[in-house]
Protein backbone atom coordinates (compact mmCIF):
# COMPACT_ATOMS: atom_id res chain seq x y z
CA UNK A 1 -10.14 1.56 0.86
CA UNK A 2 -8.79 -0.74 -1.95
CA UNK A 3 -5.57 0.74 -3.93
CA UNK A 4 -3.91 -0.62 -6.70
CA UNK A 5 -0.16 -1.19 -5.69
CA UNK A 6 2.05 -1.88 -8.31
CA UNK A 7 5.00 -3.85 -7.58
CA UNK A 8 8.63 -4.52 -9.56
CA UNK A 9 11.31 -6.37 -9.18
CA UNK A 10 14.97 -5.11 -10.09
CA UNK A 11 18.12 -5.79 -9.87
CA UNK A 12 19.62 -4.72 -6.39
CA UNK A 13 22.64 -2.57 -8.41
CA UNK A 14 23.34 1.58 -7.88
CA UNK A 15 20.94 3.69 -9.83
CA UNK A 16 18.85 1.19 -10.52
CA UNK A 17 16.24 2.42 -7.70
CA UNK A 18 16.86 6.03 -8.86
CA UNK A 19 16.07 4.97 -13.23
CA UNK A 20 12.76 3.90 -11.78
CA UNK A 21 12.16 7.43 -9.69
CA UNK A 22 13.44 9.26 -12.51
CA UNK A 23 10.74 7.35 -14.90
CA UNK A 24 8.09 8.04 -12.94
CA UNK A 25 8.86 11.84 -12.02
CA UNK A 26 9.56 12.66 -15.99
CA UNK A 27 5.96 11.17 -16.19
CA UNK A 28 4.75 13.12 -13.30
CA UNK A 29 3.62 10.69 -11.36
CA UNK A 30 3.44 11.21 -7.37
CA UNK A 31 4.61 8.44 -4.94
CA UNK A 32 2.58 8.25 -2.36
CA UNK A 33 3.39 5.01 -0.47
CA UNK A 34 6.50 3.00 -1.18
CA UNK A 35 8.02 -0.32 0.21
CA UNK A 36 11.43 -1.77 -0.52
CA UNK A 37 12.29 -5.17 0.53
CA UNK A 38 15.38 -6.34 -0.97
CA UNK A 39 18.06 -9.89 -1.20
CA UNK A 40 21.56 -9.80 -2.26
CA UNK A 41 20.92 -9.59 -5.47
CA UNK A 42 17.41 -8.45 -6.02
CA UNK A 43 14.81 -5.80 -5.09
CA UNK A 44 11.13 -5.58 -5.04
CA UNK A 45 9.58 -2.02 -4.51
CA UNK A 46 6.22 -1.81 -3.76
CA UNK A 47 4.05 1.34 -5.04
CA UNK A 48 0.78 3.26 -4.43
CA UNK A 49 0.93 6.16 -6.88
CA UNK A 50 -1.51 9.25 -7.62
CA UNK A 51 -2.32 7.36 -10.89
CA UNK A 52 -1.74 3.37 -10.86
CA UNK A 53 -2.70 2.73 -14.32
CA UNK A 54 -0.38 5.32 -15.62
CA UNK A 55 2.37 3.95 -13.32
CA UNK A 56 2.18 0.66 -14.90
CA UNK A 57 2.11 1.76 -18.40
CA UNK A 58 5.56 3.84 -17.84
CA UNK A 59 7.12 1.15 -16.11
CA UNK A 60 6.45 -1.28 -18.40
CA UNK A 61 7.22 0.89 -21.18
CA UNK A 62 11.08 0.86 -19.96
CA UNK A 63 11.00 -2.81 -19.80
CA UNK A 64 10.57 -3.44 -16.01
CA UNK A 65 8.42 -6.24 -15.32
CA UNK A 66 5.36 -5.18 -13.41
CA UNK A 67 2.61 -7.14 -11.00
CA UNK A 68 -0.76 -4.59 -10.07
CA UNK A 69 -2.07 -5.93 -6.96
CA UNK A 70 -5.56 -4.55 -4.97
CA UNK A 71 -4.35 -3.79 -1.68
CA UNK A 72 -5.81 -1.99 1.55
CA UNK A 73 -5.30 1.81 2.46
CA UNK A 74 -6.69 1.76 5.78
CA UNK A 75 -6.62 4.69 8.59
CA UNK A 76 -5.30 3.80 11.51
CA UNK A 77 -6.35 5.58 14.63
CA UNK A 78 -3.32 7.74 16.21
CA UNK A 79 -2.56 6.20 19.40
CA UNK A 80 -0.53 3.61 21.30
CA UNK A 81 -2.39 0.25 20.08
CA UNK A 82 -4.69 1.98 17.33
CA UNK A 83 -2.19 -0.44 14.70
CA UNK A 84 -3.11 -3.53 17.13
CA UNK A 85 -6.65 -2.68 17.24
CA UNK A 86 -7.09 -3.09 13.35
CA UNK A 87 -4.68 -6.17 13.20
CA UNK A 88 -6.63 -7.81 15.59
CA UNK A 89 -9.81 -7.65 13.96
CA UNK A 90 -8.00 -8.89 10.81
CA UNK A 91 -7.08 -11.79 13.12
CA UNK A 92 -10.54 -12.28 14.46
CA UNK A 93 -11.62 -13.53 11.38
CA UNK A 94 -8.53 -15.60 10.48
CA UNK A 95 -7.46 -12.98 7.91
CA UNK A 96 -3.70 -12.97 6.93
CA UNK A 97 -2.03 -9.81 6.69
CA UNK A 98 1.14 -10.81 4.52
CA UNK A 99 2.48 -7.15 4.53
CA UNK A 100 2.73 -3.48 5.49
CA UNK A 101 4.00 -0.28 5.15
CA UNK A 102 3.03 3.35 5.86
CA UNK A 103 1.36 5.81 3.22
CA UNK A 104 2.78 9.34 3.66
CA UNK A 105 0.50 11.51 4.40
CA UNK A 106 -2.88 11.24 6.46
CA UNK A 107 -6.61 10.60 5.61
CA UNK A 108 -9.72 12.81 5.40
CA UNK A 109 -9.73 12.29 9.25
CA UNK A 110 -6.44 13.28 10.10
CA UNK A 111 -5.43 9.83 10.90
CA UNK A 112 -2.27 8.01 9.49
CA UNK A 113 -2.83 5.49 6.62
CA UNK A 114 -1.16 2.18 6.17
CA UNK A 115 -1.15 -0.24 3.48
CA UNK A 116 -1.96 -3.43 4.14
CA UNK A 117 -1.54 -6.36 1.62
CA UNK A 118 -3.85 -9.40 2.87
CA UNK A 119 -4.97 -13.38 1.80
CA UNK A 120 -8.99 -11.75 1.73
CA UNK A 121 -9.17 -8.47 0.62
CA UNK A 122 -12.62 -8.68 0.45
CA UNK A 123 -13.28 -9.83 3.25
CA UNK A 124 -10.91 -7.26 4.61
CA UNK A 125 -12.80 -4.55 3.92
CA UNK A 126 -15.61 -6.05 5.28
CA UNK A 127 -14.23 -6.68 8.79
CA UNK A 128 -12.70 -3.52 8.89
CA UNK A 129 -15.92 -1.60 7.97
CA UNK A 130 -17.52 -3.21 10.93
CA UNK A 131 -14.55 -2.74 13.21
CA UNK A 132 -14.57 1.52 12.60
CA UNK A 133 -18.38 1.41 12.77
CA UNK A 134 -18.13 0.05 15.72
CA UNK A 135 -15.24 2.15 17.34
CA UNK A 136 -15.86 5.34 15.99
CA UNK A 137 -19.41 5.26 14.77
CA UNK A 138 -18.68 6.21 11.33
CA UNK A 139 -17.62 4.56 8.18
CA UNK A 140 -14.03 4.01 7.97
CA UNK A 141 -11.78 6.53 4.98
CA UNK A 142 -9.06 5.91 3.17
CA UNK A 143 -7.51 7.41 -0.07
């Protein structure tokens, strides 16, 4: 359930975006969740990769400044309010969820992942453990 995202922060110019994809698919290293959130003159992507460590090393390599961060890849059931029903257990226990975006592709249990960046990751898990136990009677998957 906990990932290692790494994030980096770029100037918001063309190509830029695509140096980044093109140093990471030389390396042949797979994308598998991605966030972009950008200003006028900057950009900060967001990454879960196939191999974080790797990800990090290549990136810095080229000179891009780099932050790994443990973050949560969490299934979320596939129906209207399954996304509600996680956030509010997150809320239940005065958890902040500061950020989120989807993962492409699905979990062991067909469901859709997201990626959740929170103020208690441990504690995250925790409550979300409980919450899946609870609704679905089995422990919850993720990456």
């Amino acid at each position: 359930m906990c990932v290692q995202q790494i994030s980096v922060t770029m100037q918001n110019v063309p190509g830029k975006f695509l140096d980044v994809s093109e140093c990471l698919g030389t390396e042949g290293i797979n994308v598998r969740a991605i966030s972009v959130a950008d200003t006028s003159d900057m950009s900060t992507v967001r990454f879960v990769t196939d191999d974080p460590t790797k990800t990090a090393n290549v990136l810095s390599s080229h000179g891009y400044s780099i932050r790994v961060t443990d973050v949560l890849a969490v299934e979320v059931p596939d129906h209207p309010g399954g996304l509600r029903a996680v956030l509010k257990a997150l809320k239940s226990t005065d958890i902040n969820v500061l950020y989120l975006y989807p993962f492409l592709g699905r979990g062991e249990s067909g469901q859709p992942i997201v990626i959740l960046g929170v103020d208690k990751t441990e504690e995250a898990i925790e409550v979300l453990q409980k919450y899946w136990v609870h609704t679905f009677g089995k422990e919850i998957y993720a990456l």
